[in-house]
Protein backbone atom coordinates (compact mmCIF):
# COMPACT_ATOMS: atom_id res chain seq x y z
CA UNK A 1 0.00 0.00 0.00
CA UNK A 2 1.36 3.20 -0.98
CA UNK A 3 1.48 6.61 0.89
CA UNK A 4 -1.68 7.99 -1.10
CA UNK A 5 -4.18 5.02 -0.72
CA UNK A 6 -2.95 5.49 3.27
CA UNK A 7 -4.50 8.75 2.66
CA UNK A 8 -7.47 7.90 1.42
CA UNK A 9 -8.42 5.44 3.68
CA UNK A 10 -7.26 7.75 6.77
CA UNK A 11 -9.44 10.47 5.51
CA UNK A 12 -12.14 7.86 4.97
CA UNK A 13 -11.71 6.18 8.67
CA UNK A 14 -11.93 9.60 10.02
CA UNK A 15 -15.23 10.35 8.37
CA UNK A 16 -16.58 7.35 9.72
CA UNK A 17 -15.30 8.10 13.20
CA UNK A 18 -16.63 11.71 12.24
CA UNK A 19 -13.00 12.98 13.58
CA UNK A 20 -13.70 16.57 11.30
CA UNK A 21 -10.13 17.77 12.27
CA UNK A 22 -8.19 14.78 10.88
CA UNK A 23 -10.16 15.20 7.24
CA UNK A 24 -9.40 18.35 7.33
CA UNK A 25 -5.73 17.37 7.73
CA UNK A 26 -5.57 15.59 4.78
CA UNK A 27 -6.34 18.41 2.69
CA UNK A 28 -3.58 20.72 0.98
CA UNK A 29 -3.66 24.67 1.62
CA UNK A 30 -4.77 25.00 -2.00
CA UNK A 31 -7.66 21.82 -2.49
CA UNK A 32 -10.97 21.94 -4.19
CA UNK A 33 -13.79 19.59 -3.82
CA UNK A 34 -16.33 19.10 -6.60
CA UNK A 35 -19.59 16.93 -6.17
CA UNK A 36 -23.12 16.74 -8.10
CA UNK A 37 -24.92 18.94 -4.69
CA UNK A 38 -22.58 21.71 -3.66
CA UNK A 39 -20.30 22.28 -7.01
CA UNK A 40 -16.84 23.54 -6.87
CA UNK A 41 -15.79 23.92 -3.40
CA UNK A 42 -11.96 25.25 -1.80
CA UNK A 43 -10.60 23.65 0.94
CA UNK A 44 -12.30 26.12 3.73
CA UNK A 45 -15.30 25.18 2.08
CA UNK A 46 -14.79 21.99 1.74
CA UNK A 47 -13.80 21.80 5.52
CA UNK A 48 -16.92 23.25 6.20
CA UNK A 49 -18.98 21.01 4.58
CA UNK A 50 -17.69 18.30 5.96
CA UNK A 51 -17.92 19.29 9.59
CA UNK A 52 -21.35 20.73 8.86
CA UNK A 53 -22.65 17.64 7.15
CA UNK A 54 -20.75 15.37 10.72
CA UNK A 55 -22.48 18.29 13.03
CA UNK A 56 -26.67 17.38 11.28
CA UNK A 57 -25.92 13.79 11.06
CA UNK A 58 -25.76 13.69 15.67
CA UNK A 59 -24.11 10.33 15.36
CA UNK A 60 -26.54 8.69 12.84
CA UNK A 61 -24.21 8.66 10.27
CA UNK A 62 -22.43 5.38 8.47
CA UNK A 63 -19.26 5.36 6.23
CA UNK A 64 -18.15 2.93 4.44
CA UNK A 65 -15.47 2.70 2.17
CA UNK A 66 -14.52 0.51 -0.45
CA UNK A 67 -11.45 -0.79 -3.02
CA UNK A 68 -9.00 2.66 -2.08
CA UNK A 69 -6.56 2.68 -5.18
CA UNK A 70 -3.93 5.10 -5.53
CA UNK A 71 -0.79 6.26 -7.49
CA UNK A 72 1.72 8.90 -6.49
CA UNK A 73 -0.47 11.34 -8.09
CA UNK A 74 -4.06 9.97 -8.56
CA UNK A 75 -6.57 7.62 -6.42
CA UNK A 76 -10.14 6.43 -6.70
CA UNK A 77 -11.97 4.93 -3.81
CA UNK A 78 -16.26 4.13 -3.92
CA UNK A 79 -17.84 5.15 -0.53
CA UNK A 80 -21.04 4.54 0.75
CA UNK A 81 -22.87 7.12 3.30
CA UNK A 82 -25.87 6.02 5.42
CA UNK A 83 -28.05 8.23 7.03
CA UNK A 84 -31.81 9.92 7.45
CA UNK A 85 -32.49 12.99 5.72
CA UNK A 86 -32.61 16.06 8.03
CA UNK A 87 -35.14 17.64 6.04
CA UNK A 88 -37.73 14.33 5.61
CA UNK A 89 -35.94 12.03 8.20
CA UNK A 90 -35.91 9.51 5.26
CA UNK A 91 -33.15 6.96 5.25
CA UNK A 92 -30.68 7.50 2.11
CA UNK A 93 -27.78 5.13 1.28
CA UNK A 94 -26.23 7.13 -1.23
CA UNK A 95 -23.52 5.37 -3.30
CA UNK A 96 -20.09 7.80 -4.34
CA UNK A 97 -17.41 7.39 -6.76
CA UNK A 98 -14.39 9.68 -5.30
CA UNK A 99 -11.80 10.37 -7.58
CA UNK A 100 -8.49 12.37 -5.86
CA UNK A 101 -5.62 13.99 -7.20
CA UNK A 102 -2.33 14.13 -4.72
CA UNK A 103 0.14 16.92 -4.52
CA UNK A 104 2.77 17.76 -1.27
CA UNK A 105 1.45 14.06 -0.26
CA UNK A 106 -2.25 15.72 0.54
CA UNK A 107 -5.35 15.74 -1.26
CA UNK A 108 -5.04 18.45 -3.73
CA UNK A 109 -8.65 17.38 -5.86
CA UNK A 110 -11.37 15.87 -4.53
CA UNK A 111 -14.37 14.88 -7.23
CA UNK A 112 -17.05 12.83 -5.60
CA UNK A 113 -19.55 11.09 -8.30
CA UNK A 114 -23.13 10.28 -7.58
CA UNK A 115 -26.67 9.83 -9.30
CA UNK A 116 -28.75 12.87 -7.96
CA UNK A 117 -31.55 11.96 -9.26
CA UNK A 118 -31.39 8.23 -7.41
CA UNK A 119 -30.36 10.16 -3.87
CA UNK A 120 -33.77 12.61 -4.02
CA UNK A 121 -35.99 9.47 -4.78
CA UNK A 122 -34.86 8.11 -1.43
CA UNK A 123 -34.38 11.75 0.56
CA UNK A 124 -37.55 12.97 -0.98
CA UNK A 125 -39.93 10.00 -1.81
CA UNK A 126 -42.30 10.31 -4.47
CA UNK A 127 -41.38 14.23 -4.72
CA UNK A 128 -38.05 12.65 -5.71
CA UNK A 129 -38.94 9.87 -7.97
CA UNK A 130 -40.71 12.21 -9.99
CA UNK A 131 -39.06 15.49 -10.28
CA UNK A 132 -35.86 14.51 -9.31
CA UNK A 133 -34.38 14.08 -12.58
CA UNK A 134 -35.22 17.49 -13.58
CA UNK A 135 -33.05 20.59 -14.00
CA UNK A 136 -35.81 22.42 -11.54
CA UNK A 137 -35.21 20.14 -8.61
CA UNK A 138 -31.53 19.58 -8.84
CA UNK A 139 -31.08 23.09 -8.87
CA UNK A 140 -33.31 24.32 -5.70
CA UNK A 141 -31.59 21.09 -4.22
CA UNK A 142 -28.01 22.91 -5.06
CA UNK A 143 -29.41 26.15 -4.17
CA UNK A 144 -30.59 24.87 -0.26
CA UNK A 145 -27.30 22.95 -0.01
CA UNK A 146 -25.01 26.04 -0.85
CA UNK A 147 -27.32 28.32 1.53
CA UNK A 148 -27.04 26.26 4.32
CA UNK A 149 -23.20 25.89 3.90
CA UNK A 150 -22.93 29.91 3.55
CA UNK A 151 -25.29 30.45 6.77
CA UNK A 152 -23.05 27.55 8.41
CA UNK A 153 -20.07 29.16 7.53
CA UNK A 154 -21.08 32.83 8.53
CA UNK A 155 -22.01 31.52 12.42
CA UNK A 156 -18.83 29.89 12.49
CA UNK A 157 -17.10 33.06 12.25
């Protein structure tokens, strides 16, 4: 096992212990996270996400993590997050492709992958099944993500 799958699964095996600080860690000064909900994120952001997401999920969150593959610059791992809903309490096992890119022997790009449309069928029900898909949904769903981080973010300040 080389230095950058350790990485991965020690950011990974944090998340599950939801140990915020030690993800964090694993970042480089200059990261950027990307997924399908809150876009293009920098590390601070990121950061915040993260702990914001650990903070809402009071302990009723599960990580999983599978098949961590790495090179000295590029790693892919799939991870699988557990948890109810805070908005509907519904119960979402949500399925993520993570793709990484390495630099200074930190994560330097983070891309997580998932279907958005299968996620809001099982956070939102029928509301999900059927307007998930669209363009209208996704985007009030990005929109309500990205508000919540920035209103996070400003009462951590």
């Amino acid at each position: 096992m080389n230095k950058n799958q350790e990485l991965i699964e020690r950011f990974y095996t944090a998340f599950s212990n939801q140990d915020g600080q030690t993800m964090a860690d694993c970042y480089h000064q200059q990261a950027q996270f990307n997924d399908p909900v809150f876009g293009i994120l920098d590390r601070t952001s990121a950061v915040a996400m993260w702990t914001m997401l650990l903070e809402r999920s009071k302990g009723n969150l599960k990580i999983e993590y599978f098949n961590p593959n790495a090179t000295d610059d590029k790693g892919t791992v799939t991870w699988v997050a557990t948890y109810n809903f805070s908005k509907t309490q519904r119960k979402v096992v949500n399925v993520i492709q993570a793709s990484f890119e390495f630099k200074d022997g930190l994560i330097y790009r983070h891309t997580d992958t998932f279907n958005l449309w299968k996620w809001s069928k099982q956070a939102f029900g029928i509301k999900g099944l059927l307007l998930g898909w669209t363009s209208f949904m996704q985007d009030k769903i990005r929109k309500q993500a990205k508000t919540a981080l920035t209103e996070y973010q400003s009462k951590k300040k």
